[in-house]
N, C-alpha and C. Protein backbone atom coordinates (compact mmCIF):
# COMPACT_ATOMS: atom_id res chain seq x y z
N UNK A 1 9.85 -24.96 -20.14
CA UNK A 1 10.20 -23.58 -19.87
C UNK A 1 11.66 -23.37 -20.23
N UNK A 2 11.85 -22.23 -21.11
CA UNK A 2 13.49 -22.14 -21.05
C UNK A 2 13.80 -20.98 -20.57
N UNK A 3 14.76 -20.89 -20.19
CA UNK A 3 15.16 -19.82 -19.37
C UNK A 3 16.55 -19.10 -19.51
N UNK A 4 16.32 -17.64 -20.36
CA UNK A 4 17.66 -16.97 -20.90
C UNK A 4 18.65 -16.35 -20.13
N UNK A 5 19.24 -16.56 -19.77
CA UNK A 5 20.77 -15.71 -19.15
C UNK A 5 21.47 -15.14 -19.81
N UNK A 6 21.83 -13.75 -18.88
CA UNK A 6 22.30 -12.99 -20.14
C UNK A 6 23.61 -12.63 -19.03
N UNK A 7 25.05 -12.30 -19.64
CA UNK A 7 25.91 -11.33 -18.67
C UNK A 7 25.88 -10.10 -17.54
N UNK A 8 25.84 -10.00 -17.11
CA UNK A 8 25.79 -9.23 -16.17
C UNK A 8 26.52 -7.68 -16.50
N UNK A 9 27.37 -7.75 -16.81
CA UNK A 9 28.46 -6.60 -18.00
C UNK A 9 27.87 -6.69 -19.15
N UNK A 10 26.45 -6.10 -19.21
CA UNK A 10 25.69 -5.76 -20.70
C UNK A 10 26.37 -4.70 -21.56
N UNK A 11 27.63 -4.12 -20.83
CA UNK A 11 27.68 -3.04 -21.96
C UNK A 11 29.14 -3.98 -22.65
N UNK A 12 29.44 -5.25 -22.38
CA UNK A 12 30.82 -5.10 -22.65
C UNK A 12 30.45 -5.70 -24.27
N UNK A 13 29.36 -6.06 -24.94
CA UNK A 13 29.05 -6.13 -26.06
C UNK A 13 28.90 -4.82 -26.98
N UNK A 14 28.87 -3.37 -26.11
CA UNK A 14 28.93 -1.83 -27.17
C UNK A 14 30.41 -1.77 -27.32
N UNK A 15 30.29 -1.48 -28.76
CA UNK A 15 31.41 -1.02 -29.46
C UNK A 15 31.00 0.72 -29.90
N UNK A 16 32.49 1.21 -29.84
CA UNK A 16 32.45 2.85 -30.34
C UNK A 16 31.94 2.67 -31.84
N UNK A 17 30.77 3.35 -32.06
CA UNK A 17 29.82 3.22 -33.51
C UNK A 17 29.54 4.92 -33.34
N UNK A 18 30.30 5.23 -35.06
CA UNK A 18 29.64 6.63 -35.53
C UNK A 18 28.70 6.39 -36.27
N UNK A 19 27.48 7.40 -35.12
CA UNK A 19 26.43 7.52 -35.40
C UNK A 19 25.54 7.72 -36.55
N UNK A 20 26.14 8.45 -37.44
CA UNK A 20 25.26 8.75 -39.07
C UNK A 20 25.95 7.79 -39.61
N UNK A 21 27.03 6.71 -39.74
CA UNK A 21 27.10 5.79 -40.36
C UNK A 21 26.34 4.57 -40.05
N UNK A 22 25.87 4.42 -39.03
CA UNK A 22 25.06 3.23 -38.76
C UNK A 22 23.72 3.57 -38.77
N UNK A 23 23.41 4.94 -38.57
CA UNK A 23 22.00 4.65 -39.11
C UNK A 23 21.88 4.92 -40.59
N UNK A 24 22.47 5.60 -41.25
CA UNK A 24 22.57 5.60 -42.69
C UNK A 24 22.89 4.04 -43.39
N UNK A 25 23.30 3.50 -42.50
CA UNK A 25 23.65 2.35 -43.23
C UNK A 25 22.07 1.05 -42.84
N UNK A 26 21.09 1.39 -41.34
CA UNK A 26 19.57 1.24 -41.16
C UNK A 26 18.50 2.07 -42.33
N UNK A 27 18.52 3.00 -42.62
CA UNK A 27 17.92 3.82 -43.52
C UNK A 27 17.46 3.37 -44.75
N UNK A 28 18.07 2.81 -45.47
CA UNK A 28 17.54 1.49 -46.78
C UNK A 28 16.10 0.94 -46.16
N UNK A 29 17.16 0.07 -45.13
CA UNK A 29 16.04 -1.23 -45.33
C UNK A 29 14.86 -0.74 -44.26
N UNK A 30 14.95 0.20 -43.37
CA UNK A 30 14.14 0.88 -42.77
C UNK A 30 12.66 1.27 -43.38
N UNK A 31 12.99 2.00 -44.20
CA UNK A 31 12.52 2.83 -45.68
C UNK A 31 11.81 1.45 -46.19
N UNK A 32 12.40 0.39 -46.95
CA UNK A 32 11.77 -1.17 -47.13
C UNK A 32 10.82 -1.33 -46.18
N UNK A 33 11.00 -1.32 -44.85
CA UNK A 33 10.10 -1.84 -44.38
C UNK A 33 8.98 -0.84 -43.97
N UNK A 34 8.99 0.25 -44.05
CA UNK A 34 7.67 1.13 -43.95
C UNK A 34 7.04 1.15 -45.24
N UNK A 35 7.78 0.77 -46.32
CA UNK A 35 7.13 0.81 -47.73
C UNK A 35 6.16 -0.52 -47.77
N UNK A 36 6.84 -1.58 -47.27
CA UNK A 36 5.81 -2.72 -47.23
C UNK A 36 4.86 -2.73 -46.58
N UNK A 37 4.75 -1.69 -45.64
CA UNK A 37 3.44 -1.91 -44.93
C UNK A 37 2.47 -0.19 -45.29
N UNK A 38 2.96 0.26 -46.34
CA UNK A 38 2.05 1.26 -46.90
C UNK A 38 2.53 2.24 -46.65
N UNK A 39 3.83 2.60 -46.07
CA UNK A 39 4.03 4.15 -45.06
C UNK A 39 4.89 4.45 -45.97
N UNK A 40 5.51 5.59 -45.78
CA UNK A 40 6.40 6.33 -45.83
C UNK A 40 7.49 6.98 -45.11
N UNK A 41 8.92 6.40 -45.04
CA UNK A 41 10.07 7.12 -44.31
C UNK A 41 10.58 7.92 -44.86
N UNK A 42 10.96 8.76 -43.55
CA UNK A 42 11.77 9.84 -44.00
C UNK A 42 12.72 10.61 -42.69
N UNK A 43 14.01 11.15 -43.42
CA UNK A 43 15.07 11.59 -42.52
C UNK A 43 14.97 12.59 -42.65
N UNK A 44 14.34 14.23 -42.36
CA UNK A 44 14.19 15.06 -42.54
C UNK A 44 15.82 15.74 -42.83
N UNK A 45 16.55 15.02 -41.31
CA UNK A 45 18.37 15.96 -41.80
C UNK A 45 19.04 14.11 -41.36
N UNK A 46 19.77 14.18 -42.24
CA UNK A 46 21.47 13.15 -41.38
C UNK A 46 21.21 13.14 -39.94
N UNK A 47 21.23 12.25 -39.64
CA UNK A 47 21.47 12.06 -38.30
C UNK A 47 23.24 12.69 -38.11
N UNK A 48 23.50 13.05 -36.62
CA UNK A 48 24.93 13.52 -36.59
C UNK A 48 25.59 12.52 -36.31
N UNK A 49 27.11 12.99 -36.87
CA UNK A 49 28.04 12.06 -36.85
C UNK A 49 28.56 12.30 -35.61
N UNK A 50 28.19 11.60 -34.23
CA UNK A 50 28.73 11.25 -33.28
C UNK A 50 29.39 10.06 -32.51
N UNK A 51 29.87 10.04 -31.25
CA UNK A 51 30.26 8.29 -31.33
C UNK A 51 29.42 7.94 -29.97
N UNK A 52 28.43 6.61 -30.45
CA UNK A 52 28.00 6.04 -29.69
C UNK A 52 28.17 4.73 -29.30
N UNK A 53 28.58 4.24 -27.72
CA UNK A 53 28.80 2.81 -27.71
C UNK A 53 27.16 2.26 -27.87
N UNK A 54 27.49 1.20 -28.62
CA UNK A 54 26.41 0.34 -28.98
C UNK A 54 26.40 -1.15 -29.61
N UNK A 55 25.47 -1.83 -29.52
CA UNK A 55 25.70 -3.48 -29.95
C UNK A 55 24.68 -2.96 -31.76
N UNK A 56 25.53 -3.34 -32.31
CA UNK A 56 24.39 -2.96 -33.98
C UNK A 56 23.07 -3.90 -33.80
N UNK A 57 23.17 -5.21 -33.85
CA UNK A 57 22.53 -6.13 -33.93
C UNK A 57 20.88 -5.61 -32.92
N UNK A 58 21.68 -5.05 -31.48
CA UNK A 58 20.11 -4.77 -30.79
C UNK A 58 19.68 -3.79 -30.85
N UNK A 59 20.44 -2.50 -30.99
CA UNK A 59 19.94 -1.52 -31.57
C UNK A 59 19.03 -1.57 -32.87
N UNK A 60 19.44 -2.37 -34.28
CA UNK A 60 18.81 -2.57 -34.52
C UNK A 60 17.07 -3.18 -34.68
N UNK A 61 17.16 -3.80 -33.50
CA UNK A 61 15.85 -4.36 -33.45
C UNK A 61 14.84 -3.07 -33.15
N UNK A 62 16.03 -2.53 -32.10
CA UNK A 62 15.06 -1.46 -31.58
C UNK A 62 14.13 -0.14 -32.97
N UNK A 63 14.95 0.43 -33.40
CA UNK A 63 14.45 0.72 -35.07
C UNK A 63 13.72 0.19 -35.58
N UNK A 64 14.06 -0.87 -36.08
CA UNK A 64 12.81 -1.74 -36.69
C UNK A 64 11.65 -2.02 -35.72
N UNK A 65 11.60 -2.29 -34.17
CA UNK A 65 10.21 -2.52 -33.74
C UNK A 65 9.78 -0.91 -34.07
N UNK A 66 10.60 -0.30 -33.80
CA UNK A 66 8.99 1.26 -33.59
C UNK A 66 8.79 1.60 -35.01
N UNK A 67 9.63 1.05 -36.02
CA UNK A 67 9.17 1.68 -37.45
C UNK A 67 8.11 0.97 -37.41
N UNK A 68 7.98 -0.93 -37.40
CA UNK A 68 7.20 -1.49 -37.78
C UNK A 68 5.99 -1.49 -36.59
N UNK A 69 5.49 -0.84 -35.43
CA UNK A 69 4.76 -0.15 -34.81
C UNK A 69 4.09 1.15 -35.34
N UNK A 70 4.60 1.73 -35.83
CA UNK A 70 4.40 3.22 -36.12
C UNK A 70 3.69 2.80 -37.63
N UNK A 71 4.18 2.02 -38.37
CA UNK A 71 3.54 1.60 -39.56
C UNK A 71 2.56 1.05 -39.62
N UNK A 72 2.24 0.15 -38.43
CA UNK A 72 0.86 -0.74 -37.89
C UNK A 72 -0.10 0.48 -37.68
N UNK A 73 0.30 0.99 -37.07
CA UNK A 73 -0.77 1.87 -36.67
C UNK A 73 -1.56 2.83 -37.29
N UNK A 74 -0.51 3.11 -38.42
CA UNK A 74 -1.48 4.21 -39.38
C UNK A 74 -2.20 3.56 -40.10
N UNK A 75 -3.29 4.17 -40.75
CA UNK A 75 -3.45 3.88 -42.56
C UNK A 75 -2.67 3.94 -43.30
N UNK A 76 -3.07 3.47 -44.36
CA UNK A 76 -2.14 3.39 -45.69
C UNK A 76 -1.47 4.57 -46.09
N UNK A 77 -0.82 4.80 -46.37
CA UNK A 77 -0.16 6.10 -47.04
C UNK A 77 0.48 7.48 -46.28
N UNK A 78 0.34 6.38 -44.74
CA UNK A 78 1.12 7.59 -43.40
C UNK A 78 2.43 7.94 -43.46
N UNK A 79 2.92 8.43 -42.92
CA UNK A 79 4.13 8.91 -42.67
C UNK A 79 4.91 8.65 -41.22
N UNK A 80 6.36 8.27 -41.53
CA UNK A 80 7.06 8.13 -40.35
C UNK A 80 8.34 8.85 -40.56
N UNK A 81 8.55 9.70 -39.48
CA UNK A 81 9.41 10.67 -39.68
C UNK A 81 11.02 10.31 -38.45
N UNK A 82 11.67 10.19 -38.60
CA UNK A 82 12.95 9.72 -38.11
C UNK A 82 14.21 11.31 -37.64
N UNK A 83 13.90 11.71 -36.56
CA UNK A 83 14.64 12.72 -36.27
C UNK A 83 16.08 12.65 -35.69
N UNK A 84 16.33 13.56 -35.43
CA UNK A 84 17.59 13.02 -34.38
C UNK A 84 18.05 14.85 -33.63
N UNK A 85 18.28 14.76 -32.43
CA UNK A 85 18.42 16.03 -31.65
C UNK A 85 19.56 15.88 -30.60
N UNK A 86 20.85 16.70 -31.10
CA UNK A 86 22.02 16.23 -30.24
C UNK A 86 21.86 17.07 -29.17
N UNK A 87 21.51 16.62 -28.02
CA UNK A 87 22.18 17.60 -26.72
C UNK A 87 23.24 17.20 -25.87
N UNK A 88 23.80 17.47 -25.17
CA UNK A 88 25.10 18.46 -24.32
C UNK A 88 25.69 16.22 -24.25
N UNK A 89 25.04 15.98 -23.55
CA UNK A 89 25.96 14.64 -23.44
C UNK A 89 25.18 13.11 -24.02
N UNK A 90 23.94 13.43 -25.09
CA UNK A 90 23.51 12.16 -25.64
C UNK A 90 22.72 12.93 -26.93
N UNK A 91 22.46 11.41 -27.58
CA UNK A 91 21.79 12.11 -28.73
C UNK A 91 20.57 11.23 -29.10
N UNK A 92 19.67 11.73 -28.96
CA UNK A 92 18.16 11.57 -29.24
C UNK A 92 17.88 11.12 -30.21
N UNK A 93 17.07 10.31 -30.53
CA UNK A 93 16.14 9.63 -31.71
C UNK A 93 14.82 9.40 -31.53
N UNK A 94 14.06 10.36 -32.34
CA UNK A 94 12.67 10.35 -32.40
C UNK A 94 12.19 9.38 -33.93
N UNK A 95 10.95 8.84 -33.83
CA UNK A 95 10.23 7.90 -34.50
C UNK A 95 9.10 8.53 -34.16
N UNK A 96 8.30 9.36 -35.46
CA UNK A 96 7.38 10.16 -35.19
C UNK A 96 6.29 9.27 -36.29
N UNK A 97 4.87 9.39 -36.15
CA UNK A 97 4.17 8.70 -36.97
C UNK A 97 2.66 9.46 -37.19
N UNK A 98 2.29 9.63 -38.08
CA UNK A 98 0.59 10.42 -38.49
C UNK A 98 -0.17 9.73 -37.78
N UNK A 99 -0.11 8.64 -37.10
CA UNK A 99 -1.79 7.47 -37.07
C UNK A 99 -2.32 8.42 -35.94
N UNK A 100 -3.08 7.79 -35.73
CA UNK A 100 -3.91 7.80 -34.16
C UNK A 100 -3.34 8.45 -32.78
N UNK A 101 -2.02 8.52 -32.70
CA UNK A 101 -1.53 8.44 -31.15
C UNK A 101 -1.46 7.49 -30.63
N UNK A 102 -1.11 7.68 -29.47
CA UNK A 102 -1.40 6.41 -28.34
C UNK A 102 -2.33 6.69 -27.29
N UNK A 103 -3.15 5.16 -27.22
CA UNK A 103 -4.08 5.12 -26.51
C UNK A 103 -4.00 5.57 -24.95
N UNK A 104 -4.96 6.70 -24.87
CA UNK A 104 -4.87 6.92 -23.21
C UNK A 104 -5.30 5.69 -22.35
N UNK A 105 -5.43 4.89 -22.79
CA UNK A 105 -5.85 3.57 -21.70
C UNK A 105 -4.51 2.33 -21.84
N UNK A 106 -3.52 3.05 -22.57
CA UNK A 106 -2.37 1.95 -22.77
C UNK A 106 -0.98 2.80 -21.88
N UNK A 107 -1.28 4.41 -21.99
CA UNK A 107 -0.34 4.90 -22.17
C UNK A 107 0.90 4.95 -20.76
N UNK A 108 0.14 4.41 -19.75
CA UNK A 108 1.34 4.16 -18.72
C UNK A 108 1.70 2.86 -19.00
N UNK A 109 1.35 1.88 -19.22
CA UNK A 109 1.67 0.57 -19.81
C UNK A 109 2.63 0.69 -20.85
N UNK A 110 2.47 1.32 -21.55
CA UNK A 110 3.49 1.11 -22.43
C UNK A 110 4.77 0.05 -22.81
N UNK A 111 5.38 0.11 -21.96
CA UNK A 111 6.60 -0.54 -21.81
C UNK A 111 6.81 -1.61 -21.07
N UNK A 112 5.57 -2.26 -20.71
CA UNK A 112 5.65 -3.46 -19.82
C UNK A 112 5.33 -4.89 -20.96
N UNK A 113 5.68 -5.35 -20.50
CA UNK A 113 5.75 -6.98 -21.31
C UNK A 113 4.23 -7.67 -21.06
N UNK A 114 3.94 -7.61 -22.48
CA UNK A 114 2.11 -7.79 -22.83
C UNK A 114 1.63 -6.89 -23.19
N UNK A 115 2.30 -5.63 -22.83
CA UNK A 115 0.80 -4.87 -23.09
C UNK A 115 0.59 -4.37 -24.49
N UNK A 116 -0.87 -4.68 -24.78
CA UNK A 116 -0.97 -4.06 -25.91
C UNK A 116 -2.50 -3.91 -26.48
N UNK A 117 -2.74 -2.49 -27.36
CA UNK A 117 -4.00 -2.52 -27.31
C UNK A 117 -4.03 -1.88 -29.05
N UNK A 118 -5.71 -2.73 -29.57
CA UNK A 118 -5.93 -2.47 -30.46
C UNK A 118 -5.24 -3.04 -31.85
N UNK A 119 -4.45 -3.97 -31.68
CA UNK A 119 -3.93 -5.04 -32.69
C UNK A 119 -4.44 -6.27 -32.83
N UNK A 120 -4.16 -6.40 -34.13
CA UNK A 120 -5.10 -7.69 -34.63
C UNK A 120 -3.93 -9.20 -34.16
N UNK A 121 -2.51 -8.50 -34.04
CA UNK A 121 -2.07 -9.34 -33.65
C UNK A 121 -0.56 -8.94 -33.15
N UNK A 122 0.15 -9.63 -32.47
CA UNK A 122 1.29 -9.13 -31.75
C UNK A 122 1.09 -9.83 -30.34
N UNK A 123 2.25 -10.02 -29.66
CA UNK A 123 2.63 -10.17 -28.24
C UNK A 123 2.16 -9.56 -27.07
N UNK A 124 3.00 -8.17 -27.34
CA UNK A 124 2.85 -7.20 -26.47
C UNK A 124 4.17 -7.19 -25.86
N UNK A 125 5.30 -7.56 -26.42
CA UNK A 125 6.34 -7.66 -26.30
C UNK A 125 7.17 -6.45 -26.37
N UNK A 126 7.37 -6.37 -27.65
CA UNK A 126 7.99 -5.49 -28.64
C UNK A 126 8.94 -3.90 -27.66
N UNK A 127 7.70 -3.55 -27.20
CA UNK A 127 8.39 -1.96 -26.66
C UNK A 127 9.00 -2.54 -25.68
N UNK A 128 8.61 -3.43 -24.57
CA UNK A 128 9.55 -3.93 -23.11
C UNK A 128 10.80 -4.76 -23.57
N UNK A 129 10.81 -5.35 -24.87
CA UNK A 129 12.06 -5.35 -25.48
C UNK A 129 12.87 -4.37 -25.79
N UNK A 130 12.70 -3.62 -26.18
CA UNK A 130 12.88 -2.45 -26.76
C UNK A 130 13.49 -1.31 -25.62
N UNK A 131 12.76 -1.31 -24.70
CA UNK A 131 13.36 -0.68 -23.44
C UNK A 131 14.70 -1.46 -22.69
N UNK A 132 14.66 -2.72 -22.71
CA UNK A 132 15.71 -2.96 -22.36
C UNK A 132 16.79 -3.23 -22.69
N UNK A 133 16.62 -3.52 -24.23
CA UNK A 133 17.98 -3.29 -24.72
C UNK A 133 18.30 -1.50 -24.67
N UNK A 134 17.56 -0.65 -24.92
CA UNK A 134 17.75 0.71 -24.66
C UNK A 134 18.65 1.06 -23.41
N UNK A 135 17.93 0.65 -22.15
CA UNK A 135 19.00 0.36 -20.47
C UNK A 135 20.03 -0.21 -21.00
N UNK A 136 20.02 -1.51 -21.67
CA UNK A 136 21.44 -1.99 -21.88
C UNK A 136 22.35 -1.02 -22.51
N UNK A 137 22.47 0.03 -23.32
CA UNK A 137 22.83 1.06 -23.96
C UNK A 137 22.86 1.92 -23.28
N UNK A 138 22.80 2.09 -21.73
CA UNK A 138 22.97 3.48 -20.85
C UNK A 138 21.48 4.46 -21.26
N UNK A 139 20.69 3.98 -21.66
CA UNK A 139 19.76 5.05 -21.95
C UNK A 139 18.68 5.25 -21.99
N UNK A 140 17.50 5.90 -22.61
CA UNK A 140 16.28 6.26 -22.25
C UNK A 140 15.40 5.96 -22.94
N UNK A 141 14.02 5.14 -22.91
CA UNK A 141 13.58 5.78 -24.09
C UNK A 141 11.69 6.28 -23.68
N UNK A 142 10.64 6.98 -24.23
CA UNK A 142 9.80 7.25 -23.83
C UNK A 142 8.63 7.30 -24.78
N UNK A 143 7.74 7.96 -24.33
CA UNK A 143 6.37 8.09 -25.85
C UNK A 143 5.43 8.67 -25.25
N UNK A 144 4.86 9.82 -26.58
CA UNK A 144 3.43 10.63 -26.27
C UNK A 144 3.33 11.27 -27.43
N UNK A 145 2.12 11.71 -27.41
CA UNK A 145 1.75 12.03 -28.60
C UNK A 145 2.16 13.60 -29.47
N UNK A 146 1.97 13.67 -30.29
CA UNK A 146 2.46 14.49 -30.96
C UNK A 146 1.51 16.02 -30.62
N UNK A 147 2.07 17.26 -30.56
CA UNK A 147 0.80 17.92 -30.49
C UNK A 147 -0.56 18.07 -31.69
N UNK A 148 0.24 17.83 -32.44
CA UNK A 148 -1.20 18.22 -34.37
C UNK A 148 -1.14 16.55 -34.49
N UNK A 149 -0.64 15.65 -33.85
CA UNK A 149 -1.53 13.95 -33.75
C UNK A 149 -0.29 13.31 -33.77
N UNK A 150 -0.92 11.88 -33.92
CA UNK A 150 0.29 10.80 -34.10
C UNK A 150 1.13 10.41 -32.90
N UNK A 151 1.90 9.40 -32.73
CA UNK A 151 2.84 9.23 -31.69
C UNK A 151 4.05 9.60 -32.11
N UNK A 152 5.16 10.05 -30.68
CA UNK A 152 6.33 10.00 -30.79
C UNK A 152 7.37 9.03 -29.94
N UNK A 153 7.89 8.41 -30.19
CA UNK A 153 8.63 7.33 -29.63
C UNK A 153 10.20 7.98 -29.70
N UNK A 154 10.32 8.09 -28.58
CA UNK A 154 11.85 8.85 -28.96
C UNK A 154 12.98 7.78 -27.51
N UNK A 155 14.13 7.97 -28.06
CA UNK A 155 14.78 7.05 -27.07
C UNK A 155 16.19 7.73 -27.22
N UNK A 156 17.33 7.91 -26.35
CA UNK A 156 18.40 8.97 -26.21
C UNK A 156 19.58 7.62 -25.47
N UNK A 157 20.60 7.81 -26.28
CA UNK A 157 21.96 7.38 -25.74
C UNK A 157 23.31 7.86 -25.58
N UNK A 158 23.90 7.77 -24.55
CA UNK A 158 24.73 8.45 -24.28
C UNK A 158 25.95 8.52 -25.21
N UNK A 159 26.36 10.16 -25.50
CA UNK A 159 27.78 10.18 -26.73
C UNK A 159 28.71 9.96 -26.17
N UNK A 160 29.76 9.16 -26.73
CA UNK A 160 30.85 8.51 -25.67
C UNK A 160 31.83 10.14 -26.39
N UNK A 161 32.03 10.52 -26.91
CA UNK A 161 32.84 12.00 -27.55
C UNK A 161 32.27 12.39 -29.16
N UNK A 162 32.57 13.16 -29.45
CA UNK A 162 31.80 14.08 -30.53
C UNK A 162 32.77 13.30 -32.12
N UNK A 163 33.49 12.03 -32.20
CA UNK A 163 34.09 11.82 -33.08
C UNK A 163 34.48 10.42 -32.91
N UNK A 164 34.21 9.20 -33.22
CA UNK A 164 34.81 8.11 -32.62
C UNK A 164 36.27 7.81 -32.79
N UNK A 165 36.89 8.61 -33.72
CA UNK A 165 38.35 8.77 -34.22
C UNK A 165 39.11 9.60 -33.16
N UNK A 166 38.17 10.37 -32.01
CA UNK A 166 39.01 11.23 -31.51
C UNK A 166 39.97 10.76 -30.23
């Protein structure tokens, strides 16, 4: 059995990161990896240039699990749509996808460690990872379905000020 310890001061690893530069600088290989699995990304607008404390490295994971979720789930030739919605003191990131939705027999589960339904293969890891590095980041994240289909995975972190220069 091994057993991980982590600091207790999870945030003292966020650094002030402007926001449309780091995900513009995720956006490539993002895009790569929905292409390899048949999908299609897309940024409808720039994400805004705000300043968010954050660790790149786990944030990143977090991106890449729901792209490469959202890509599992469709058929070939779906779409994943990457939003972003600034309000009053954080700024939102939606991961929107054509497939199926999410299963009403998963959907309070969601975020717990194991759960998972309808894959040929996976943990069931992924989102309860995903949530907690999110907490580690001061923030939120949630999921339901779209109204005309598909899931939305959206997750919100707090803007440390509207400029990281300021």
């Amino acid at each position: 059995i091994i057993y991980l310890t982590q600091s207790a001061d999870t945030t003292a690893s966020l650094t002030p990161t402007d926001y449309a530069e780091y995900v513009g600088q995720l956006a490539g290989e993002l895009s790569e990896e929905a292409v390899a699995k048949s999908a299609k990304l897309e940024l409808p607008q720039p994400p805004p240039a705000v300043c968010v404390r954050l660790n790149p490295q786990r944030l990143r994971r977090v991106f890449f699990n729901l792209v490469h979720n959202a890509a599992d789930a469709m058929s070939p030739g779906g779409h994943i749509a990457v939003r972003f919605r600034l309000e009053v003191r954080e700024i939102v990131t939606e991961i929107a996808d054509t497939g199926p939705g999410i299963a009403p027999e998963i959907a309070d589960r969601l975020f717990q460690a194991f759960a998972t339904h309808g894959k040929a293969h996976g943990t069931g890891l992924g989102l309860s990872i995903c949530k907690k590095i999110i907490e580690d980041h001061q923030g939120r994240i949630w999921a339901g379905n779209a109204p005309g289909g598909g899931a939305v995975f959206s997750f919100a972190l707090p803007v440390v000020n509207r400029e990281c220069n300021a």
